[in-house]
C-alpha atoms as a PDB file:
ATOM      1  CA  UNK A   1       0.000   0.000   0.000  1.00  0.00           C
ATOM      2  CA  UNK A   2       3.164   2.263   0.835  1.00  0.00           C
ATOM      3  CA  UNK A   3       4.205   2.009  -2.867  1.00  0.00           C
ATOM      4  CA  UNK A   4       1.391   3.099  -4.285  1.00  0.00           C
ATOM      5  CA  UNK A   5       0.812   6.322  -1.792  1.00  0.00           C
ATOM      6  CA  UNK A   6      -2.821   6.213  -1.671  1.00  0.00           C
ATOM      7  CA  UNK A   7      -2.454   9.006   1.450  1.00  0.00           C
ATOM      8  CA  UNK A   8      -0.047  11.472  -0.611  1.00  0.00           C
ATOM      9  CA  UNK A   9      -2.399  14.126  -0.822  1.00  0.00           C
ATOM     10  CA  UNK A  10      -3.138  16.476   2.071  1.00  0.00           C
ATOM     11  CA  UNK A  11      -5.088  18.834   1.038  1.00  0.00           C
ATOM     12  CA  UNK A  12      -7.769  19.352  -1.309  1.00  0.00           C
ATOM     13  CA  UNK A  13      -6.689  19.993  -5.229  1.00  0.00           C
ATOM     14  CA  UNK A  14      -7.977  23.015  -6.645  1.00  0.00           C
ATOM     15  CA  UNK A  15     -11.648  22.086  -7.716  1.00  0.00           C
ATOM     16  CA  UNK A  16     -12.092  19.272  -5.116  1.00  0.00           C
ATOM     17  CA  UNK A  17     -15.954  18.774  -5.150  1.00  0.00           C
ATOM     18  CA  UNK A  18     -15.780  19.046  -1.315  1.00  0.00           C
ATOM     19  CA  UNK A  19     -14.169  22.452  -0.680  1.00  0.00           C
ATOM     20  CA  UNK A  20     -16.485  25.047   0.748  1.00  0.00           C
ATOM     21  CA  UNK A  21     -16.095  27.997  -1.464  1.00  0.00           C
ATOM     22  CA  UNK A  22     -16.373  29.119  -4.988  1.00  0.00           C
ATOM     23  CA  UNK A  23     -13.357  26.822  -6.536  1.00  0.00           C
ATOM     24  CA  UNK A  24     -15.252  23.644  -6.042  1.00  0.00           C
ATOM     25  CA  UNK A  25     -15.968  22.067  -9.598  1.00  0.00           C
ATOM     26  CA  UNK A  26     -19.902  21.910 -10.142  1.00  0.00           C
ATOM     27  CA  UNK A  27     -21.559  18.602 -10.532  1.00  0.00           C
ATOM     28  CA  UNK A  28     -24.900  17.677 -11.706  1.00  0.00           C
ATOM     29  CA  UNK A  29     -27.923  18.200  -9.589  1.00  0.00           C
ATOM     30  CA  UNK A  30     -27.678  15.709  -6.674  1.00  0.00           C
ATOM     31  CA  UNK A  31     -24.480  14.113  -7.532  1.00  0.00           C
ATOM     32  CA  UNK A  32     -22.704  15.337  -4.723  1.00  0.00           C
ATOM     33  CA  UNK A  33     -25.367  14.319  -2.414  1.00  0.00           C
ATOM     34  CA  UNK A  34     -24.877  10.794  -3.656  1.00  0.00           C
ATOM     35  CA  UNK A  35     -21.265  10.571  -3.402  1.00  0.00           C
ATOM     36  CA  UNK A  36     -21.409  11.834   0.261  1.00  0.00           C
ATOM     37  CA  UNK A  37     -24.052   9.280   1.027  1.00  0.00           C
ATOM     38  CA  UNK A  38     -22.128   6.529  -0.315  1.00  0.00           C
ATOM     39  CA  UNK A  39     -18.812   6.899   1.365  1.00  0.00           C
ATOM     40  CA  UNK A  40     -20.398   7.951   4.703  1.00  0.00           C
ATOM     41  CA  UNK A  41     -22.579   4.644   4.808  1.00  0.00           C
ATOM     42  CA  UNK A  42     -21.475   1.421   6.598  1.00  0.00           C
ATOM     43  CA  UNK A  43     -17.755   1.813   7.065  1.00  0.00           C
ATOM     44  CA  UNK A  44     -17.331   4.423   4.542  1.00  0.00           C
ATOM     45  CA  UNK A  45     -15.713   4.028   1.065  1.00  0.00           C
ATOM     46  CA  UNK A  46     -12.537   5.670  -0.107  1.00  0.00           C
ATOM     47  CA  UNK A  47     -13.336   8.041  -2.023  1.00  0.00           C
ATOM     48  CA  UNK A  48     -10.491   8.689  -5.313  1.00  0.00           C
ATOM     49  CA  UNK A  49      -9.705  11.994  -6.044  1.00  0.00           C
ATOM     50  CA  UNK A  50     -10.579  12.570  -9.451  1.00  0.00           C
ATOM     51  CA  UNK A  51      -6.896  14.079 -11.023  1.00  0.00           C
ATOM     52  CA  UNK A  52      -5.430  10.484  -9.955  1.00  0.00           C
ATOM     53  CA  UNK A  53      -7.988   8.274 -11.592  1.00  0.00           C
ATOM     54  CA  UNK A  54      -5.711   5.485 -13.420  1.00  0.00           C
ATOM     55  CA  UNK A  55      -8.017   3.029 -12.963  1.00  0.00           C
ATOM     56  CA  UNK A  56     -10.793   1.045 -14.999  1.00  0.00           C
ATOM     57  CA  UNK A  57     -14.047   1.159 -15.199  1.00  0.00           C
ATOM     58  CA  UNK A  58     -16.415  -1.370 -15.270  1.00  0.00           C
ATOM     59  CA  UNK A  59     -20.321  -0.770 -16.123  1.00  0.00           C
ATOM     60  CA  UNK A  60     -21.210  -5.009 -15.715  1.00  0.00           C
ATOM     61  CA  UNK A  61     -20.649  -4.743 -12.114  1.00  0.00           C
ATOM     62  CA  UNK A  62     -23.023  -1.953 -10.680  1.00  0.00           C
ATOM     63  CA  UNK A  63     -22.078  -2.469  -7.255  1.00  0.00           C
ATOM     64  CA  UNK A  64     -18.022  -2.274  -8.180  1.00  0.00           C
ATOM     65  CA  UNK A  65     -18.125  -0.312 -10.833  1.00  0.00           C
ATOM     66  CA  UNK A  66     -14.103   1.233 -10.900  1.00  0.00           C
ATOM     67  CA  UNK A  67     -11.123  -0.664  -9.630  1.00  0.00           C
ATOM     68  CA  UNK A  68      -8.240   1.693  -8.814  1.00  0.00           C
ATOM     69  CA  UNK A  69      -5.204   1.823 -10.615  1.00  0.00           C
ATOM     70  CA  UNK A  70      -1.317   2.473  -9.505  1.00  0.00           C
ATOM     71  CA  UNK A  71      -1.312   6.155  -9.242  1.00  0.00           C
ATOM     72  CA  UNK A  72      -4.603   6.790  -7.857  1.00  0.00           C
ATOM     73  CA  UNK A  73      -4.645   8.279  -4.356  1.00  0.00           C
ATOM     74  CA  UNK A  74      -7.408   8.852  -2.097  1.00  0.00           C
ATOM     75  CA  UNK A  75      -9.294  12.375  -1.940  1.00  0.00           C
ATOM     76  CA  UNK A  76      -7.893  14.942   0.777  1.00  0.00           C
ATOM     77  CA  UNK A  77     -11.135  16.816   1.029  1.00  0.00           C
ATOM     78  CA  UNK A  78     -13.811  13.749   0.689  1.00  0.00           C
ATOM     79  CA  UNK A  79     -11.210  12.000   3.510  1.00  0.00           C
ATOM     80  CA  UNK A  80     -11.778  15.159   5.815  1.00  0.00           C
ATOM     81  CA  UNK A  81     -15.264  15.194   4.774  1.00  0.00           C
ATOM     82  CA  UNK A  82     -15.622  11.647   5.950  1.00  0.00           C
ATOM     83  CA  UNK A  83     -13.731  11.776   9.025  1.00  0.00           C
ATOM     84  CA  UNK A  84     -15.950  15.318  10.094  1.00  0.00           C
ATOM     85  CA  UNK A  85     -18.994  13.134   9.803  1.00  0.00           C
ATOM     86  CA  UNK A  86     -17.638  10.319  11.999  1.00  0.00           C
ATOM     87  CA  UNK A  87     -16.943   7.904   9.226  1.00  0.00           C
ATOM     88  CA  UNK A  88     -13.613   6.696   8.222  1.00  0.00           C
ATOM     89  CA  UNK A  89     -13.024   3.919   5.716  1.00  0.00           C
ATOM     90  CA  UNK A  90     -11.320   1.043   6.776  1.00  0.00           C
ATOM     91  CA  UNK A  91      -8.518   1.834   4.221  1.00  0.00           C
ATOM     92  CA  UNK A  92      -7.800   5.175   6.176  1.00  0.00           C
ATOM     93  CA  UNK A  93      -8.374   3.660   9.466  1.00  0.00           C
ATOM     94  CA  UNK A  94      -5.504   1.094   8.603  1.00  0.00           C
ATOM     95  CA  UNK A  95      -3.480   3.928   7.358  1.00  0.00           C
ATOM     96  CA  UNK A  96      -3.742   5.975  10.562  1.00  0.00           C
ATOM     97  CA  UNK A  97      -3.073   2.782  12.895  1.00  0.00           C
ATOM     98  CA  UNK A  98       0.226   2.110  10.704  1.00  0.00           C
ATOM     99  CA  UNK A  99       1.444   5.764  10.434  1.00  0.00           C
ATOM    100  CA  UNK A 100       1.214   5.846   6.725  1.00  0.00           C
ATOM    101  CA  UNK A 101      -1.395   9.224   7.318  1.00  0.00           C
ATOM    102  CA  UNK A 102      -2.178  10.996  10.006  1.00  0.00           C
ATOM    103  CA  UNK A 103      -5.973  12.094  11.044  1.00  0.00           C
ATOM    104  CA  UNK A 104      -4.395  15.662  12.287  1.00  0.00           C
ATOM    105  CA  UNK A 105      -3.666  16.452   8.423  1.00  0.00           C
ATOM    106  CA  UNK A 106      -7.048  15.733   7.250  1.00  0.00           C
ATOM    107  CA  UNK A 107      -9.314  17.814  10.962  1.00  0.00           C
ATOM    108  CA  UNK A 108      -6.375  20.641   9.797  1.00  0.00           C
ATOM    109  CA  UNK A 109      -8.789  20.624   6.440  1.00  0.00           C
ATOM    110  CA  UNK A 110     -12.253  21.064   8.444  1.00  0.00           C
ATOM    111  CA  UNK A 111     -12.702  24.642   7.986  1.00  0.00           C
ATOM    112  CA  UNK A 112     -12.118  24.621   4.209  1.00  0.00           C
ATOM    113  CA  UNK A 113     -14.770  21.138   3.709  1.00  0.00           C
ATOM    114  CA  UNK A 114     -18.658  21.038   3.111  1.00  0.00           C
ATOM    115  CA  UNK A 115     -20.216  20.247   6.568  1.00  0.00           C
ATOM    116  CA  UNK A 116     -22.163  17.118   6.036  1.00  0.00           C
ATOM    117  CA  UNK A 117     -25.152  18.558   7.207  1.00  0.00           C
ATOM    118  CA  UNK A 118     -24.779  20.623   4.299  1.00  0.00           C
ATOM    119  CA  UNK A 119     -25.495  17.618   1.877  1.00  0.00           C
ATOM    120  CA  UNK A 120     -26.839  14.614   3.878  1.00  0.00           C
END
């Protein structure tokens, strides 16, 4: 998991859909609302930031639907969205336990993340 960095960003890239102010990149009505409802349900889902996507896609499996590829890396701002709502993917979890992230990087984001009451 080390080699592939999945925790390299720390902060949220310029049009992260989960910043708080006028940079974030628009999506479709209600998409947003989806996305934050699926990776704050059960134990949360990492959530890919969307500049890293190396991955493929696959339409068959509904449920799956994208497996990551090499240089993909998990979203700074949907992380610290997550973890202000109380719900951490395992993946993160695992990464905080073995030192490969730390949770103080992502609560340092708080004030620049959507609340989750703001979409949930």
């Amino acid at each position: 998991m080390k080699d592939r960095q999945l925790f390299k960003l720390k902060k949220p890239c310029a049009n992260c859909p989960f910043r708080n102010d006028d940079q974030a990149i628009e999506l479709a009505p209600g998409r947003l609302e989806d996305i934050a409802s699926e990776i704050t349900s059960g134990d949360g889902k990492a959530f890919f930031c969307h500049k890293t996507l190396s991955g493929e896609r696959d339409d068959e499996y509904e449920e799956e639907g994208y497996y990551p590829g090499e240089k993909d890396a998990v979203c700074a701002g949907a992380l610290a969205f997550q973890i202000k709502h109380g719900r951490i993917p395992i993946v993160a979890r695992f990464a905080f336990m073995t030192g490969e992230a730390k949770v103080e990087d992502y609560e340092a984001l708080f004030d620049r993340i959507i609340s989750p009451e703001d979409v949930l």
